[in-house]
Protein backbone atom coordinates (compact mmCIF):
# COMPACT_ATOMS: atom_id res chain seq x y z
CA UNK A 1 76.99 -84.23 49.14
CA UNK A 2 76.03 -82.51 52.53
CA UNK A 3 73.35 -79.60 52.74
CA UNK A 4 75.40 -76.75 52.83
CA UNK A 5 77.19 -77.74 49.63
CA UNK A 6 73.40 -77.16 47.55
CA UNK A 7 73.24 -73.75 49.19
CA UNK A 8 74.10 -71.17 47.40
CA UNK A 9 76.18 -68.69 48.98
CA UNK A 10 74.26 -65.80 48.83
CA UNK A 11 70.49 -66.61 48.36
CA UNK A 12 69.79 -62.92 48.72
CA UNK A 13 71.92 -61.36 46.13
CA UNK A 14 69.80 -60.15 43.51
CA UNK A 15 67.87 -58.22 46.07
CA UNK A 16 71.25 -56.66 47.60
CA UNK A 17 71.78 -55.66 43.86
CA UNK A 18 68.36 -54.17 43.24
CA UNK A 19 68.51 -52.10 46.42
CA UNK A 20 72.03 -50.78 45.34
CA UNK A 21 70.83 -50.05 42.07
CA UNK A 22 67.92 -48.21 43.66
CA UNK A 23 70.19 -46.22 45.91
CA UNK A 24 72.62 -45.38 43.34
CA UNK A 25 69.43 -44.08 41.38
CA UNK A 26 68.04 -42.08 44.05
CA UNK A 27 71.71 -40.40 45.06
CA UNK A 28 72.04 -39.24 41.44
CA UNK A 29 68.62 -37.92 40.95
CA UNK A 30 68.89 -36.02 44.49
CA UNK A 31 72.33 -34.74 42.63
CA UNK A 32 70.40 -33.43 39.77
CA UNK A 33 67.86 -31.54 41.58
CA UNK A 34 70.79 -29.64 43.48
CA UNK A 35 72.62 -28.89 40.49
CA UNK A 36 69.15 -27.68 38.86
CA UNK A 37 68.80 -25.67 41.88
CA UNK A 38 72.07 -23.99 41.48
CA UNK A 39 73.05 -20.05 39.83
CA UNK A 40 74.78 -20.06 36.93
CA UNK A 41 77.14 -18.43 39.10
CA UNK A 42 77.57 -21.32 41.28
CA UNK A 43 77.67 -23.91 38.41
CA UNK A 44 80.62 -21.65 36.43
CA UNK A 45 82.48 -22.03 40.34
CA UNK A 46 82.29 -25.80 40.05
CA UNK A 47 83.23 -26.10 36.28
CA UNK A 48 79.88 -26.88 35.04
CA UNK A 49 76.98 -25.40 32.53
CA UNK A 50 73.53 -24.96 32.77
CA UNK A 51 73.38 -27.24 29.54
CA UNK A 52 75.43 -29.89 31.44
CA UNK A 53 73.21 -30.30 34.12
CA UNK A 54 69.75 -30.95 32.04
């Protein structure tokens, strides 16, 4: 067996997983706050509720 054939292929992954998770977190809570920041008005224009957003 040669060297490259113990490696595994991605010795990083679970850190390229945890940063995507924590990016995906981030992007939805910076979501929330704009929703939260929105009129009713503007929520009723997109379809949405104050009750859906909390």
């Amino acid at each position: 067996m040669e060297f490259y054939e113990n490696r595994p292929r991605q010795p990083f992954i679970g850190f390229v997983q945890l940063r995507r998770a924590l990016k995906r977190w981030w992007l939805r809570k910076r979501a929330c706050q704009a929703l939260r920041r929105m009129s009713d008005k503007q929520l009723r224009d997109i379809g949405l509720e104050k009750k859906d957003v909390e």
